[in-house]
Protein backbone atom coordinates (compact mmCIF):
# COMPACT_ATOMS: atom_id res chain seq x y z
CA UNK A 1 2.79 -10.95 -15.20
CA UNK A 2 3.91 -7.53 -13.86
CA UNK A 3 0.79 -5.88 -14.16
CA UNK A 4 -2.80 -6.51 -13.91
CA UNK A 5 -5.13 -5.83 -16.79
CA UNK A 6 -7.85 -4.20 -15.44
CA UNK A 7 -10.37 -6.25 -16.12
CA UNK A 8 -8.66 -9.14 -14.71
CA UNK A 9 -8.55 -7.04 -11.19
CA UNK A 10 -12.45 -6.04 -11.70
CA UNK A 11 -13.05 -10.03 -12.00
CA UNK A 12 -11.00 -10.55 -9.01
CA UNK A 13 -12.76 -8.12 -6.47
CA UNK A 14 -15.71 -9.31 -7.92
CA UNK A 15 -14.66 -12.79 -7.48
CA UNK A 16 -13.77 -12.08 -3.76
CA UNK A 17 -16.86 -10.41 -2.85
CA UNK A 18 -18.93 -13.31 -3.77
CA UNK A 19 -16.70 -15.81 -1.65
CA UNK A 20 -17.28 -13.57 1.37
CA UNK A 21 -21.01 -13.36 0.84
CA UNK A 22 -20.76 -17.21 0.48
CA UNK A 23 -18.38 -17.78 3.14
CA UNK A 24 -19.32 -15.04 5.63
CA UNK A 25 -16.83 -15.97 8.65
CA UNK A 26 -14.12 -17.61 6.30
CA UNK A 27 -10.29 -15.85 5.53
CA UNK A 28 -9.54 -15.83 1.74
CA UNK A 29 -5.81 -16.78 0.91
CA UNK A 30 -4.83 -14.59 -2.55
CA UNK A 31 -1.55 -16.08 -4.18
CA UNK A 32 -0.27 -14.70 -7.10
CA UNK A 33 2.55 -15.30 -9.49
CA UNK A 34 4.98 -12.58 -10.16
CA UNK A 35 2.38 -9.32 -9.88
CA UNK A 36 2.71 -5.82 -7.93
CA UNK A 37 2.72 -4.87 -4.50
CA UNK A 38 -0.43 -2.51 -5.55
CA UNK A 39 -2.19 -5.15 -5.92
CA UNK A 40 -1.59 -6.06 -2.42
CA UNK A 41 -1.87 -2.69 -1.12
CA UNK A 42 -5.21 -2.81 -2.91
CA UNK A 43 -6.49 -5.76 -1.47
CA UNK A 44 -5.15 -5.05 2.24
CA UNK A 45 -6.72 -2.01 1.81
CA UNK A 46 -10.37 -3.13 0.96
CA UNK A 47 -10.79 -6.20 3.14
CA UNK A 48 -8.17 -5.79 5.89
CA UNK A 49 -7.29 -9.22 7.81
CA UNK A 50 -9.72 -11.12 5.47
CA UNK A 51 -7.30 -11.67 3.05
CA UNK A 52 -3.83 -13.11 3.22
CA UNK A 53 -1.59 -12.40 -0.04
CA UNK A 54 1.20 -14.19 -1.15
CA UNK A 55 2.88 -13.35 -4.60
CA UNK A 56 5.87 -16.01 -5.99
CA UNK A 57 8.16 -16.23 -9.12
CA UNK A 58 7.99 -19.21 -10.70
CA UNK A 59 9.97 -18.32 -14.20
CA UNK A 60 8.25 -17.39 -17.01
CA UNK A 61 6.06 -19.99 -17.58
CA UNK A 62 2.27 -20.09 -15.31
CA UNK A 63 2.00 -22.87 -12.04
CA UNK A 64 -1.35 -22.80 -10.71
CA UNK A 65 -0.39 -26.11 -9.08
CA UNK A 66 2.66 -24.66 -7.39
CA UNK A 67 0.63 -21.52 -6.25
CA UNK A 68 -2.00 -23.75 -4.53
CA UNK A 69 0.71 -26.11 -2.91
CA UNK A 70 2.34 -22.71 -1.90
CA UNK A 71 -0.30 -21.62 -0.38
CA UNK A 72 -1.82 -25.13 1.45
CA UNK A 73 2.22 -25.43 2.96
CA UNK A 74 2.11 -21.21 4.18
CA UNK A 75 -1.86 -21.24 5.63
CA UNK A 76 -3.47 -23.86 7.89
CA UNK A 77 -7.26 -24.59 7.24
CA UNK A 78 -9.48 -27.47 7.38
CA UNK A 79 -10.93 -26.25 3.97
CA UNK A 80 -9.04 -25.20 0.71
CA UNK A 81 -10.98 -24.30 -2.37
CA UNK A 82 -9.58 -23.15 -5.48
CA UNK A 83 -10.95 -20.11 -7.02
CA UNK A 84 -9.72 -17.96 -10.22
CA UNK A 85 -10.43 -14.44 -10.95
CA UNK A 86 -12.42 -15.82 -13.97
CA UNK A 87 -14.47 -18.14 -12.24
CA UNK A 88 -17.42 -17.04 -10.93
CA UNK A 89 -19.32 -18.71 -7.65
CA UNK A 90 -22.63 -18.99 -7.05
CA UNK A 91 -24.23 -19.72 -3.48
């Protein structure tokens, strides 16, 4: 995906702000296959050092397995959880 729909990016601030209400003190890893730097501007820009970004190519087809080993081997945390931008999380 070279672009973001924008609903997709609505659900995914939305989506973010709700883990950091949850998870007041804790860093939120983003990884994305194949989208725009914007995106990353974006979300530097909104919640600074709260958010590390990673974006990877995989080919055409969609790896949400690969993005979340991609991400576990770049970050180190005692806690992973995996989120989507269409999955909404309730305290």
């Amino acid at each position: 995906m070279n672009s973001m729909s924008n609903f997709r990016k609505r659900n995914l601030f939305y989506v973010i702000e709700n883990y950091i209400k949850i998870f007041t003190d804790a860093n939120i890893c983003i990884v994305e296959q194949t989208t725009t730097e914007l995106l990353q501007t974006e979300l530097l820009n909104k919640y600074g050092n709260r958010i590390t970004y990673f974006s990877c190519d995989f080919g055409e087809k969609f790896h949400k397995t690969k993005l979340l080993n991609y991400a576990i081997n770049k970050i180190d945390s005692d806690v992973y959880i995996m989120g989507d931008a269409d999955a909404y999380v309730d305290s």
